[in-house]
Each structure stands twice: as C-alpha cells, then as structure tokens.
N, C-alpha and C. Protein backbone atom coordinates (compact mmCIF):
# COMPACT_ATOMS: atom_id res chain seq x y z
N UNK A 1 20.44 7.54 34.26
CA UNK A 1 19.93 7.58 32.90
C UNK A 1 18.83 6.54 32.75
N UNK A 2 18.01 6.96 32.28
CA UNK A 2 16.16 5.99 32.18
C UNK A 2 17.01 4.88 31.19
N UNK A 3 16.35 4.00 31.51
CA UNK A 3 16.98 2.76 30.13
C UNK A 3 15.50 3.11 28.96
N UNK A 4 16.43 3.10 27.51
CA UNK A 4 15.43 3.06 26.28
C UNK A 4 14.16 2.02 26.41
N UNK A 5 13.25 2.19 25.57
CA UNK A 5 12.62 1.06 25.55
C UNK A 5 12.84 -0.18 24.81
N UNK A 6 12.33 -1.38 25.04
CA UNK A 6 12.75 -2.34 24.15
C UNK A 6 11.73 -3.51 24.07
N UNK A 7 11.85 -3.75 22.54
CA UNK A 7 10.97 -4.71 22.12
C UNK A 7 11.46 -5.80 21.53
N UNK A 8 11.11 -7.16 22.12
CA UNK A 8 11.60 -7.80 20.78
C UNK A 8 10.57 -8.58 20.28
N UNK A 9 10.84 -8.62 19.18
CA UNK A 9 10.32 -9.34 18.35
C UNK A 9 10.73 -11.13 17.96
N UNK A 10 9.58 -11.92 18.55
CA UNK A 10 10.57 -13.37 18.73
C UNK A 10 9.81 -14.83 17.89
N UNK A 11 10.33 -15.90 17.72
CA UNK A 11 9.47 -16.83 17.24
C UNK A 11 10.23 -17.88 18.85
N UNK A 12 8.93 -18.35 19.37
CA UNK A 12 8.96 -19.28 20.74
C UNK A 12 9.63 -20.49 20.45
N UNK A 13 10.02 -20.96 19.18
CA UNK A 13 10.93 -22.01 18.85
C UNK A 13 12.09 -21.75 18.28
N UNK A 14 12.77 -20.18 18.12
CA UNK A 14 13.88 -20.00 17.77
C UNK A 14 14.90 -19.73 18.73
N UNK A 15 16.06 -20.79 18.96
CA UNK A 15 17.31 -20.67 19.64
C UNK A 15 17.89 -19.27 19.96
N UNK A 16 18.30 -18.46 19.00
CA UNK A 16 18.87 -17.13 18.75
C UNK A 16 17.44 -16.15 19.51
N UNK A 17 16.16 -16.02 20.05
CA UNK A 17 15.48 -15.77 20.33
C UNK A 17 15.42 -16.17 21.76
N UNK A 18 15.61 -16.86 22.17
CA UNK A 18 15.84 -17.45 23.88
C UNK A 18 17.39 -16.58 23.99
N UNK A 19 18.45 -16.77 23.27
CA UNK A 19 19.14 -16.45 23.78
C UNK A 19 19.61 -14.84 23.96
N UNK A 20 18.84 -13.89 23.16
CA UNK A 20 17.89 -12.75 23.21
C UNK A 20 17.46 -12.23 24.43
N UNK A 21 16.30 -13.16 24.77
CA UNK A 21 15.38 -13.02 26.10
C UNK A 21 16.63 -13.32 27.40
N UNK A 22 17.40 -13.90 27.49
CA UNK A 22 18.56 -14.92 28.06
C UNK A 22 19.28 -13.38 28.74
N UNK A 23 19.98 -12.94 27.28
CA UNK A 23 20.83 -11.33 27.78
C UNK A 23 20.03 -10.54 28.05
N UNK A 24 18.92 -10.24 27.78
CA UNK A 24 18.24 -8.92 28.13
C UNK A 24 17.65 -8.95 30.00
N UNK A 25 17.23 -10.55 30.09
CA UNK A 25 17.12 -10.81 31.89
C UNK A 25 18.15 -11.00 32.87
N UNK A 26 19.47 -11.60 31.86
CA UNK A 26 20.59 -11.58 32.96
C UNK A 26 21.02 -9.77 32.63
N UNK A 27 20.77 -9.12 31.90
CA UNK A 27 21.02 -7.66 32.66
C UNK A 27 19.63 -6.62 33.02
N UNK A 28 19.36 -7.32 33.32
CA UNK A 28 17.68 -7.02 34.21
C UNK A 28 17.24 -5.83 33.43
N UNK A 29 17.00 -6.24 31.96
CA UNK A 29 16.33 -5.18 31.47
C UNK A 29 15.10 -5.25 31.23
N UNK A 30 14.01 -4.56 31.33
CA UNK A 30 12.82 -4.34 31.36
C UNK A 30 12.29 -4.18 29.70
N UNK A 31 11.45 -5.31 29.37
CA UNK A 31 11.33 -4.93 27.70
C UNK A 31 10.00 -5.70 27.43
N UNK A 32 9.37 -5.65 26.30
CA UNK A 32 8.02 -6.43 25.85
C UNK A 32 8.33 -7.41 24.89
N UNK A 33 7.88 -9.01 25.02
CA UNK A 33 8.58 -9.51 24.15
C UNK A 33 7.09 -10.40 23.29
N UNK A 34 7.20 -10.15 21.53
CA UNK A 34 6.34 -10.58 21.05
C UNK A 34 6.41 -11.96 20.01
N UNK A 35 5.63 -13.03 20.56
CA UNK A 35 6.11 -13.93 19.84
C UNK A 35 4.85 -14.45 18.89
N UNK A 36 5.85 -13.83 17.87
CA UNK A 36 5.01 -13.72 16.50
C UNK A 36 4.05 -15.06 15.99
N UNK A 37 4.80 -16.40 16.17
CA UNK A 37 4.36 -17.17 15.87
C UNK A 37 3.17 -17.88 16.71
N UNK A 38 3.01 -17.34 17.97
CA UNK A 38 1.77 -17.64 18.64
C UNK A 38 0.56 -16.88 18.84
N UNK A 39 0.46 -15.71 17.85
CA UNK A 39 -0.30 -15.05 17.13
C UNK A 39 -0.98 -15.29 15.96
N UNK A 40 -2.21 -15.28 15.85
CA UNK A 40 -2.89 -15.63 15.04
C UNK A 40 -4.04 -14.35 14.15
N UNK A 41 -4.30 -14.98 12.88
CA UNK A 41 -5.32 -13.58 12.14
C UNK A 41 -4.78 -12.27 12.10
N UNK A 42 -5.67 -11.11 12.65
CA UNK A 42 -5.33 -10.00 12.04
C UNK A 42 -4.40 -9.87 13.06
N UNK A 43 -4.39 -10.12 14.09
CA UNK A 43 -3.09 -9.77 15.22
C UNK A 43 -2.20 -10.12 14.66
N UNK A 44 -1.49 -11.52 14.22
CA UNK A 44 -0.20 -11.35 13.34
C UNK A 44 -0.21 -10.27 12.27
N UNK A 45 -1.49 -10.26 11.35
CA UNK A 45 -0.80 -9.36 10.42
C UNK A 45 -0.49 -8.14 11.07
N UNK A 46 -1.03 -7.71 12.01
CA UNK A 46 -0.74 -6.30 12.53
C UNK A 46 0.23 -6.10 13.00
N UNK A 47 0.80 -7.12 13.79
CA UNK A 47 2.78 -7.60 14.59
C UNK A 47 3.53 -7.40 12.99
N UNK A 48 3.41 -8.40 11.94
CA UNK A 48 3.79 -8.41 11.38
C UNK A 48 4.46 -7.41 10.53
N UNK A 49 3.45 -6.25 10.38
CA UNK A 49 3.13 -4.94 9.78
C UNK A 49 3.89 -4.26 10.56
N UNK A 50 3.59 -4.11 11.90
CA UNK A 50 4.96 -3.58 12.43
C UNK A 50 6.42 -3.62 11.93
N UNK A 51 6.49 -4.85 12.30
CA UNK A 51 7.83 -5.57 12.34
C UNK A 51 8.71 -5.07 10.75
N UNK A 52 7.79 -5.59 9.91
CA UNK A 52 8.48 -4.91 8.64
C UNK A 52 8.46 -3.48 8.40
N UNK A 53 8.16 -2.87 9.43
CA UNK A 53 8.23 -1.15 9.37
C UNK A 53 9.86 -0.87 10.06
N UNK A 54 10.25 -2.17 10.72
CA UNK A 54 11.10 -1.76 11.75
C UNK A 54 12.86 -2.85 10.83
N UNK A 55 12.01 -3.62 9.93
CA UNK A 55 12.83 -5.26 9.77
C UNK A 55 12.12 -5.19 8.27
N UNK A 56 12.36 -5.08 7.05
CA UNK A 56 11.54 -5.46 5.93
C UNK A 56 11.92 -7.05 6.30
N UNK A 57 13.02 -7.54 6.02
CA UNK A 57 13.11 -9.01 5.95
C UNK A 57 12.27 -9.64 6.85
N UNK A 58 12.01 -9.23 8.03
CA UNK A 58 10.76 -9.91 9.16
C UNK A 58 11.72 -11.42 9.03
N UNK A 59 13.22 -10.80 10.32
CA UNK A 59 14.06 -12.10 10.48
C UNK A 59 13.81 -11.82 12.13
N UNK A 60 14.10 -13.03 12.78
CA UNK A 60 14.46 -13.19 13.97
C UNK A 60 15.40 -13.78 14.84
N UNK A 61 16.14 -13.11 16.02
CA UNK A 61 15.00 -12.03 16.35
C UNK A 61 15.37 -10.83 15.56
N UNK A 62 14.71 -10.08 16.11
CA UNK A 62 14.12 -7.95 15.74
C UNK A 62 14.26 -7.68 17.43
N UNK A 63 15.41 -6.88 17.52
CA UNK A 63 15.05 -6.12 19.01
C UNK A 63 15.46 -4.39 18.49
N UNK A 64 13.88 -4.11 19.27
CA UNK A 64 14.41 -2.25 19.25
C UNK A 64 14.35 -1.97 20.21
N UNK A 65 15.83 -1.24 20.29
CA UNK A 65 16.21 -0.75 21.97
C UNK A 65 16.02 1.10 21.27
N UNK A 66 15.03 1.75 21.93
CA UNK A 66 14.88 3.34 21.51
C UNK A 66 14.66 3.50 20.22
N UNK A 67 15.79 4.02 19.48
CA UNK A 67 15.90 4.24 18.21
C UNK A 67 16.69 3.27 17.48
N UNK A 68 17.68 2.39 17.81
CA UNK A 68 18.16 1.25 17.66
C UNK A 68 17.33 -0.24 17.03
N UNK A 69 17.60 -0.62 15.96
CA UNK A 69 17.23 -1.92 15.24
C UNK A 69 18.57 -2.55 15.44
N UNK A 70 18.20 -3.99 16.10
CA UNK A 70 19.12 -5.54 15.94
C UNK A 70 18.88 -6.30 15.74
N UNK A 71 19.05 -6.75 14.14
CA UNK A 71 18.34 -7.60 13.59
C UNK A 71 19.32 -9.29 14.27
N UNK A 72 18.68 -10.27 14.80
CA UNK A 72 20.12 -11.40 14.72
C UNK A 72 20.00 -11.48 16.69
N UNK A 73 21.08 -12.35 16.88
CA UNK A 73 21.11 -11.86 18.26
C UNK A 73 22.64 -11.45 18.34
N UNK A 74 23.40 -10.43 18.22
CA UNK A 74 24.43 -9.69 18.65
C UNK A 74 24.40 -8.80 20.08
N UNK A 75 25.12 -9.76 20.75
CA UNK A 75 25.51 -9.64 22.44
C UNK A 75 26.00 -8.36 22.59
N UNK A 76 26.76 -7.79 21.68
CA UNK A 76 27.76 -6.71 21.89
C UNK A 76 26.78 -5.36 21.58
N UNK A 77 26.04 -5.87 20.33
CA UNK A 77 25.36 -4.57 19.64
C UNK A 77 24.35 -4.44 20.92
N UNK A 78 23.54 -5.46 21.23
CA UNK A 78 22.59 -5.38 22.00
C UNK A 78 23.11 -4.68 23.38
N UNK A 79 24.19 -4.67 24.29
CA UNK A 79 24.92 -4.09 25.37
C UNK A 79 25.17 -3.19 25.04
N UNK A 80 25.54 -2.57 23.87
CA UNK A 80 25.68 -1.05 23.41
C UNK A 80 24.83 -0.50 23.34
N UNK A 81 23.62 -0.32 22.89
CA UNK A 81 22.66 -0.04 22.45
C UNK A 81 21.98 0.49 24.36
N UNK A 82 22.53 -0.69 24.90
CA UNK A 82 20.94 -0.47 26.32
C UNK A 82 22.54 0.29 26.92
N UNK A 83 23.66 0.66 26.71
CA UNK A 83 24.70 1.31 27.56
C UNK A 83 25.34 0.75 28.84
N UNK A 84 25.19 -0.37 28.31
CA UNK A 84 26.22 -1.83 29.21
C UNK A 84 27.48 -2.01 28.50
C-alpha cells in the first residue's frame, strides 16, 4: 500500500513540532515539512492561506496525512492515519 502524502505544517521553535518531525522519521515516513515562521511576505501569507484552508485556528503543529487533518501532536492519531 503507497503511504498517503504528508505535510506538516511547523513553527522551528515549537517543542510539539520537533516532536512531530521526531515520529514521522523514526517511522521513516516520507513528508514535506513547512516552517511557517521562517517564511517571510507573501510566501507566509500564501503558507498561511493554506494552512487555514486545512486549520482555521492556524495552531501547531497541522499535519495532513491524505485526507486526514492533526491538529496538536497526537502519536496515536498520527500512526493511524499513515496505517502503523
């Protein structure tokens, strides 16, 4: 089975955001990770704009695995979601 795609959405100084990036490499998943806060001008607003398409609150992290939104870092939701 192909693994979904996955994005997260991160700020480079948030704890719950490392530990995000943390589960998704110790189960060698393949994903794009955007960190909002080292974005600047219209590129944030455009991340941003995303993000609240996916997150109105625009909390972190935001991971979308396929069709799946996890807002937070939940270990369990996040392993369900990729079918671990």
């Amino acid at each position: 089975m192909a693994q979904p795609s996955v994005k997260l959405y991160a700020l480079s100084t948030c704890g719950h955001c490392r530990n995000a990036k943390r589960l998704l490499d110790e189960c060698s998943v393949v994903y794009e990770v955007v960190h909002v806060d080292l974005t600047a001008g219209e590129e944030r607003q455009a991340i941003l704009d995303e993000l609240r398409h996916v997150n109105p609150s625009t909390s972190f992290p935001t991971i979308v695995i396929g069709d799946t939104i996890i807002v937070g870092y939940k270990e369990n939701e996040i392993k369900e979601a990729l079918g671990l």
